[in-house]
PDB file of N, CA and C in Angstrom:
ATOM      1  N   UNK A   1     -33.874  59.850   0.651  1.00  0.00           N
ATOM      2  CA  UNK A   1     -35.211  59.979   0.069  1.00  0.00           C
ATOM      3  C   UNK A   1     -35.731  61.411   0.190  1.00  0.00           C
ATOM      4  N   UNK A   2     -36.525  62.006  -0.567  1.00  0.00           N
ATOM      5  CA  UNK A   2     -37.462  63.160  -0.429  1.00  0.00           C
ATOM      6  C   UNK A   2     -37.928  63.438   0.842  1.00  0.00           C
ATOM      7  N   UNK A   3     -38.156  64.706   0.811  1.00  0.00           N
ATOM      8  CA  UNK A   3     -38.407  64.862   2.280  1.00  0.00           C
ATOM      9  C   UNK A   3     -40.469  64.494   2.042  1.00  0.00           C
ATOM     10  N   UNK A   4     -41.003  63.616   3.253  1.00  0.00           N
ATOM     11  CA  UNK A   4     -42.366  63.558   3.018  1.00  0.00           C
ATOM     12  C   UNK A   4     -42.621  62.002   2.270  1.00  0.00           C
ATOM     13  N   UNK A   5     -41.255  61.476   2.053  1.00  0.00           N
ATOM     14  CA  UNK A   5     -41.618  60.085   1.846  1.00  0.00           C
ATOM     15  C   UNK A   5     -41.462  59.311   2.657  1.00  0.00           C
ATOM     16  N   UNK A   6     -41.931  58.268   3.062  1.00  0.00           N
ATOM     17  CA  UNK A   6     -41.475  57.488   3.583  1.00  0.00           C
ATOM     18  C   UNK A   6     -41.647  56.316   3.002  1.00  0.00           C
ATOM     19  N   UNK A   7     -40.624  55.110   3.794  1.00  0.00           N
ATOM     20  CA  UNK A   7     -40.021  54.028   3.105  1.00  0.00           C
ATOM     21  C   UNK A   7     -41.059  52.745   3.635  1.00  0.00           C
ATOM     22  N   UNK A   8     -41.480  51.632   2.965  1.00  0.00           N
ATOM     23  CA  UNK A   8     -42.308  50.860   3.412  1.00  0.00           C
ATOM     24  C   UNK A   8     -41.826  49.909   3.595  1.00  0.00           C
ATOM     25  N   UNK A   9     -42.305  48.387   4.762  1.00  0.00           N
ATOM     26  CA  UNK A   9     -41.606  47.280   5.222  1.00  0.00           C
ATOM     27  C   UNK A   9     -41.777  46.620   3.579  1.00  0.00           C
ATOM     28  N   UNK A  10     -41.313  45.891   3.248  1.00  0.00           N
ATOM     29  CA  UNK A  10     -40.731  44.683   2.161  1.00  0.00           C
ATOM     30  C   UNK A  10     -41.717  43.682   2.686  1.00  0.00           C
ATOM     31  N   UNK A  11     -41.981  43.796   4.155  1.00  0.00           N
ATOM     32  CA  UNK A  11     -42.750  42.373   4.433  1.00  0.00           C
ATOM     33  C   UNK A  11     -44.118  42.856   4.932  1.00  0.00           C
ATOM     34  N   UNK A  12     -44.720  44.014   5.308  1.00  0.00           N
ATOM     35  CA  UNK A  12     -45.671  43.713   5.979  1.00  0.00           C
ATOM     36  C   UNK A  12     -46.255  45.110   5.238  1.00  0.00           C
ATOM     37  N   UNK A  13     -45.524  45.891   4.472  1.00  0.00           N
ATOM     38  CA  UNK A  13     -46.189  47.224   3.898  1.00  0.00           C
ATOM     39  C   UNK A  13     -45.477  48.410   4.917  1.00  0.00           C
ATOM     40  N   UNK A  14     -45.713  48.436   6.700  1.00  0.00           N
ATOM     41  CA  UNK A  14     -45.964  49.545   7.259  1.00  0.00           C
ATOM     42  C   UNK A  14     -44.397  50.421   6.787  1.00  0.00           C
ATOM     43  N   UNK A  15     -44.528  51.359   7.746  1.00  0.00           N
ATOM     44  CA  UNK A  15     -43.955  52.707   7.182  1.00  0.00           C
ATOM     45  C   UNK A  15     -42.562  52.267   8.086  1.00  0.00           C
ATOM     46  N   UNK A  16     -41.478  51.692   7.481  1.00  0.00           N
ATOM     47  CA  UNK A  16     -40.255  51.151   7.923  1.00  0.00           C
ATOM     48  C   UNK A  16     -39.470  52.673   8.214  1.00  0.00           C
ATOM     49  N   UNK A  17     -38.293  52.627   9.242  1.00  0.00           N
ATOM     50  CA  UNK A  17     -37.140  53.689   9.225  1.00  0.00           C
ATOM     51  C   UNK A  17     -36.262  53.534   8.434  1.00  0.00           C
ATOM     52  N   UNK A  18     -35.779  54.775   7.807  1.00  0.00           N
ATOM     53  CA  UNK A  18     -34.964  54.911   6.627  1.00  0.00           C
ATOM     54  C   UNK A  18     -33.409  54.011   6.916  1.00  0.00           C
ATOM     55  N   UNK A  19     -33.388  54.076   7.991  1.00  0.00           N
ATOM     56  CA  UNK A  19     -32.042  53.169   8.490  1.00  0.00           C
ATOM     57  C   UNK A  19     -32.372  51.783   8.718  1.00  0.00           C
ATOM     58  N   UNK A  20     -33.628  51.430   8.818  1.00  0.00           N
ATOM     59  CA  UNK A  20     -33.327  49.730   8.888  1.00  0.00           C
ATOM     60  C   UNK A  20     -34.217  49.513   7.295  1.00  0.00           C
ATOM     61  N   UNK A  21     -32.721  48.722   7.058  1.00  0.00           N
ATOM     62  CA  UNK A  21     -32.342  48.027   5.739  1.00  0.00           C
ATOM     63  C   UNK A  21     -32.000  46.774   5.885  1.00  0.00           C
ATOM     64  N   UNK A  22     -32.319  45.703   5.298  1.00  0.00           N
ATOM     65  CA  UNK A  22     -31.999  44.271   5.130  1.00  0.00           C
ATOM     66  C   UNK A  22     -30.235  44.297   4.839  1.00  0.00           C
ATOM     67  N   UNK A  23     -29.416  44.048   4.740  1.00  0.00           N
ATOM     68  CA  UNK A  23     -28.057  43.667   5.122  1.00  0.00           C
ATOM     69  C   UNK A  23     -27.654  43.144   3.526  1.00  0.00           C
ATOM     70  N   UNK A  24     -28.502  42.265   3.402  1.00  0.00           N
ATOM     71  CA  UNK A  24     -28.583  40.883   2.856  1.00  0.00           C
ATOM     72  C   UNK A  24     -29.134  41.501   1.332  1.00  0.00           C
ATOM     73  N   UNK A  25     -30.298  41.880   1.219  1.00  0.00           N
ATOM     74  CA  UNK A  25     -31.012  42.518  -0.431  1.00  0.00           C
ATOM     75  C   UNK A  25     -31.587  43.803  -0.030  1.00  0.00           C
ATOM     76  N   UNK A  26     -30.848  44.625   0.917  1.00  0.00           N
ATOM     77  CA  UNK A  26     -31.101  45.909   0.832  1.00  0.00           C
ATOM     78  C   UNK A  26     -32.448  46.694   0.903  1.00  0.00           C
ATOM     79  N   UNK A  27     -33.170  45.901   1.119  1.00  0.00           N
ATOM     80  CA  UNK A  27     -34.919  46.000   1.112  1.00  0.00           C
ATOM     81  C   UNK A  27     -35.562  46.503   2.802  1.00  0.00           C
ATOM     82  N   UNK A  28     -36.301  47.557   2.688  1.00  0.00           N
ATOM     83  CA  UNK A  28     -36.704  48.028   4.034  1.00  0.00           C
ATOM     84  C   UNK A  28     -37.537  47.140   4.784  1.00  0.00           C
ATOM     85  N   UNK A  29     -37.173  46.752   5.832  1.00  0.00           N
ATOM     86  CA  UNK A  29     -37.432  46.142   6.836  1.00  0.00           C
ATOM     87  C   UNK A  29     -37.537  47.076   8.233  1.00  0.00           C
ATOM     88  N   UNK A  30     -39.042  46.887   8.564  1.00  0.00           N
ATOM     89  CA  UNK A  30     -39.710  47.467  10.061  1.00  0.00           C
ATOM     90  C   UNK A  30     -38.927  47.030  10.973  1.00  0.00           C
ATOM     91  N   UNK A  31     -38.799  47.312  12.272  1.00  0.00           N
ATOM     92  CA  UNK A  31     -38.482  46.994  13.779  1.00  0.00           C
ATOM     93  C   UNK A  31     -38.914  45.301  13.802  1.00  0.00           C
ATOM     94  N   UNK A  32     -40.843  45.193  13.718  1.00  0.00           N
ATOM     95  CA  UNK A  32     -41.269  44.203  13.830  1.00  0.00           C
ATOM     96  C   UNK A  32     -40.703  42.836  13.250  1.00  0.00           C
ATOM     97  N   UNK A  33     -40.333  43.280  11.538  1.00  0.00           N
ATOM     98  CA  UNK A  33     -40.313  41.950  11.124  1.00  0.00           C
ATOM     99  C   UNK A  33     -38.679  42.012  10.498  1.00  0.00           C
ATOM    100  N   UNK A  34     -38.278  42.672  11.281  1.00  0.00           N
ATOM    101  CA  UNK A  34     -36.628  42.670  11.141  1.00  0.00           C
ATOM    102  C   UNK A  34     -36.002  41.714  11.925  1.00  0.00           C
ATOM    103  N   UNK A  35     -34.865  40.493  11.441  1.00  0.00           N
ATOM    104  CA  UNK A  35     -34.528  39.800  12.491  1.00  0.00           C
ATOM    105  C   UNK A  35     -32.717  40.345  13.101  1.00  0.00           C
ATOM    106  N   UNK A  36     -31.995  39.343  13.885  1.00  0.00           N
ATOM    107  CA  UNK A  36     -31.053  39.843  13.825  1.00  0.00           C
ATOM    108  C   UNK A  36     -30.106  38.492  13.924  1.00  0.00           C
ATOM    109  N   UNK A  37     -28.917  38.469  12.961  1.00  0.00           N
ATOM    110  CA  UNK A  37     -28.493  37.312  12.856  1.00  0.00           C
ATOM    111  C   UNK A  37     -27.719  36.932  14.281  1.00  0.00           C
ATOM    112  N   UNK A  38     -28.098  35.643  14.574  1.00  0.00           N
ATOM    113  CA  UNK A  38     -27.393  35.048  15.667  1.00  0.00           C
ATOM    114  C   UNK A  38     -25.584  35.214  15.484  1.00  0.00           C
ATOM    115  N   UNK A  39     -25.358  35.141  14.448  1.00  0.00           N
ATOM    116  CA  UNK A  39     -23.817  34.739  14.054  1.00  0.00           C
ATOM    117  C   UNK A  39     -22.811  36.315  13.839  1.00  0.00           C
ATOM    118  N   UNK A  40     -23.552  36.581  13.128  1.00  0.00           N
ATOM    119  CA  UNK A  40     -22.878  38.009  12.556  1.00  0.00           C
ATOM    120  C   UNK A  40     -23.482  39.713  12.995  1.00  0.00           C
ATOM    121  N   UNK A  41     -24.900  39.558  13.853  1.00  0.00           N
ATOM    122  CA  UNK A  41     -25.643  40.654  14.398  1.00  0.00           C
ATOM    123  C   UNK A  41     -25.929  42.155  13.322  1.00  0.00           C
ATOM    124  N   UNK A  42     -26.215  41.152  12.247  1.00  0.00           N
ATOM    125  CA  UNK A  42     -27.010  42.237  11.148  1.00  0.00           C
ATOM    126  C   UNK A  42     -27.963  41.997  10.917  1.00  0.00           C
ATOM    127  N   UNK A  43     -28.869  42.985  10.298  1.00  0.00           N
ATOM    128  CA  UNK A  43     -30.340  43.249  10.805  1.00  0.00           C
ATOM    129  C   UNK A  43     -30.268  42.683   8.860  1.00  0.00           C
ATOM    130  N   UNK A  44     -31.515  41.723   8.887  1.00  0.00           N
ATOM    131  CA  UNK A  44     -31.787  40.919   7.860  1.00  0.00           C
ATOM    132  C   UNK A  44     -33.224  40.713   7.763  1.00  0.00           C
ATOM    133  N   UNK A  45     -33.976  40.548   6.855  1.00  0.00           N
ATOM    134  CA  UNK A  45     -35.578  40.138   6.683  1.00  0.00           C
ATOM    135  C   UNK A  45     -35.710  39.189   6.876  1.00  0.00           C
ATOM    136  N   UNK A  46     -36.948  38.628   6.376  1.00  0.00           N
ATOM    137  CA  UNK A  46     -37.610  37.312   6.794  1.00  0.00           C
ATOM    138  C   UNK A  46     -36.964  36.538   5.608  1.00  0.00           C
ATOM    139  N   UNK A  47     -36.744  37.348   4.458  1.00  0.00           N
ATOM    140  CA  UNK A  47     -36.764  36.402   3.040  1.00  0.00           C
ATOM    141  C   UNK A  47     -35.443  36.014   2.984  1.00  0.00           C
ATOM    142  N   UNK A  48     -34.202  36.883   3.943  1.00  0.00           N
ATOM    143  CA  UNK A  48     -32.889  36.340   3.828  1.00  0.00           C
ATOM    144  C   UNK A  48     -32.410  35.984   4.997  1.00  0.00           C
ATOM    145  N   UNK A  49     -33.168  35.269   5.751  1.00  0.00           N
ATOM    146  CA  UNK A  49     -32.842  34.627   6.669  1.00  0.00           C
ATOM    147  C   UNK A  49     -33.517  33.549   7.448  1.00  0.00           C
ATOM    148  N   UNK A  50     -32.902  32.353   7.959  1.00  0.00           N
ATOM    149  CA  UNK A  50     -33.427  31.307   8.209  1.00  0.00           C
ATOM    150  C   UNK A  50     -33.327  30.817  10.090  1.00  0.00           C
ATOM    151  N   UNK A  51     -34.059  30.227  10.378  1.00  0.00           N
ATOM    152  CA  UNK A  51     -34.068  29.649  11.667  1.00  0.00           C
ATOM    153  C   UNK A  51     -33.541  28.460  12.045  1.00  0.00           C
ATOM    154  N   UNK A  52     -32.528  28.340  12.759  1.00  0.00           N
ATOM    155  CA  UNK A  52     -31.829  27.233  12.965  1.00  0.00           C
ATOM    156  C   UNK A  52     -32.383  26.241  14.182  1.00  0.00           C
ATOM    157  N   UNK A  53     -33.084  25.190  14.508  1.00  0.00           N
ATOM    158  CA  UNK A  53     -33.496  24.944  15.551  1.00  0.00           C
ATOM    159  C   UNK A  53     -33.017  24.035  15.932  1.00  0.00           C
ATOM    160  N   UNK A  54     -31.305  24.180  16.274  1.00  0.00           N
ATOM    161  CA  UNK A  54     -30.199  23.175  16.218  1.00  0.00           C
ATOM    162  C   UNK A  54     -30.663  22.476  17.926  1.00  0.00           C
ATOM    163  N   UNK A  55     -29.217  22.334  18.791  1.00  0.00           N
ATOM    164  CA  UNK A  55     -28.912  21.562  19.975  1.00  0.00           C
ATOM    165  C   UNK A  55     -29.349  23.087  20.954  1.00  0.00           C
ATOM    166  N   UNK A  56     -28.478  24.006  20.553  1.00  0.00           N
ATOM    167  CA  UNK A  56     -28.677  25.133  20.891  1.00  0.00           C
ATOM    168  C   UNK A  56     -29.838  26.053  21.229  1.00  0.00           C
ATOM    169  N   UNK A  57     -31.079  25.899  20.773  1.00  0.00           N
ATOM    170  CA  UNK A  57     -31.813  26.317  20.378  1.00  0.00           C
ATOM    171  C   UNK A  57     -32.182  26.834  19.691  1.00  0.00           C
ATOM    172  N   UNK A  58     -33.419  27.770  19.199  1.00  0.00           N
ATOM    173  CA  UNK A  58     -33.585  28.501  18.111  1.00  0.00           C
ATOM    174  C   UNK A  58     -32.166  29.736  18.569  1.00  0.00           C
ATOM    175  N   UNK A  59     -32.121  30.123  16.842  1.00  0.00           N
ATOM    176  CA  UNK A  59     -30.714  30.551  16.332  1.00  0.00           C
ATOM    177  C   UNK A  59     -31.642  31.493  14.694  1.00  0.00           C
ATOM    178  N   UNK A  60     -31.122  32.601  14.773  1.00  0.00           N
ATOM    179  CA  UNK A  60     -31.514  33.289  12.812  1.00  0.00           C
ATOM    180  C   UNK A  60     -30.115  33.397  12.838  1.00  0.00           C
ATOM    181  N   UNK A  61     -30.074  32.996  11.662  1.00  0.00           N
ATOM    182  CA  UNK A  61     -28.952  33.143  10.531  1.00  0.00           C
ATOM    183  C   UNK A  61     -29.277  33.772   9.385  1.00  0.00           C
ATOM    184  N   UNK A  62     -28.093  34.749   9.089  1.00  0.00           N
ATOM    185  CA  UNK A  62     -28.930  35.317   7.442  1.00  0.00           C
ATOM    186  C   UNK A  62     -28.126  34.114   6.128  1.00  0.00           C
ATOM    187  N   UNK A  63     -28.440  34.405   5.357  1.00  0.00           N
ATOM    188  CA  UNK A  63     -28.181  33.895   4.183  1.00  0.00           C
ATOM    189  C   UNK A  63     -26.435  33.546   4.196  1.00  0.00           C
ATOM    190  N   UNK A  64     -25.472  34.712   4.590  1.00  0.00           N
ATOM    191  CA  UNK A  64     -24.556  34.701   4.454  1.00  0.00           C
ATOM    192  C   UNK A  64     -23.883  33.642   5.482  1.00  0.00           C
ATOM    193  N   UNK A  65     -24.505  33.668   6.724  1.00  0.00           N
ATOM    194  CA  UNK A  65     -23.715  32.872   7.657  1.00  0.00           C
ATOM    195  C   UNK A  65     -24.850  31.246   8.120  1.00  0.00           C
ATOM    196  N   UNK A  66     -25.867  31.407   7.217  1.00  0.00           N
ATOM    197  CA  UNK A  66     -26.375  29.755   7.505  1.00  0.00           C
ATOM    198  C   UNK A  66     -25.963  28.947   6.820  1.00  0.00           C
ATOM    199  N   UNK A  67     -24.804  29.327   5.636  1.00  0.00           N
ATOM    200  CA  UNK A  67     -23.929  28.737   4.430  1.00  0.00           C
ATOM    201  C   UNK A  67     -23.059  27.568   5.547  1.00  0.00           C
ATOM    202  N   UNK A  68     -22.740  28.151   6.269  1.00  0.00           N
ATOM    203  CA  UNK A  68     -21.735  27.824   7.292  1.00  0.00           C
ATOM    204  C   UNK A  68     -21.993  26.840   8.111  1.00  0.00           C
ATOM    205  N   UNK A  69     -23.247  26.633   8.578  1.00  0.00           N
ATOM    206  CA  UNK A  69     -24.123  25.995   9.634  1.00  0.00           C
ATOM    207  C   UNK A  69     -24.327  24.677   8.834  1.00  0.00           C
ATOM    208  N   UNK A  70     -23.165  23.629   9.230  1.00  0.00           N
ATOM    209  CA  UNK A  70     -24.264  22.416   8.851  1.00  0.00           C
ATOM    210  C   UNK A  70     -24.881  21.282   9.980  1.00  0.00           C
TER     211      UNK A  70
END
């Protein structure tokens, strides 16, 4: 990006780091509302990823690996 821009969260607006990126649809995601997949440990948003509240306990899965989870 330009120098003097900065990149905004996908979910909440604030001023995200140029390195955290959703995994999943590539969309900037903050510290805050960045999750991290239980299965595969990539940093994913809220919109591509789901909460598993199996035997195990709560569990995020992104899109790619809650395919898997039945």
């Amino acid at each position: 990006p330009p120098v003097g821009v900065s990149k905004a969260c996908s979910s909440c607006v604030r001023t995200a780091d140029v390195k955290e990126a959703c995994t999943q649809c590539d969309q900037f995601v903050c510290q805050n509302c960045s999750r991290l997949c239980s299965c595969c440990n990539t940093v994913t948003c809220s919109l591509c990823s789901t909460i598993d509240y199996g035997d195990v306990g709560e569990q995020v899965l992104c899109n790619g690996c809650s395919i898997f989870q039945v």
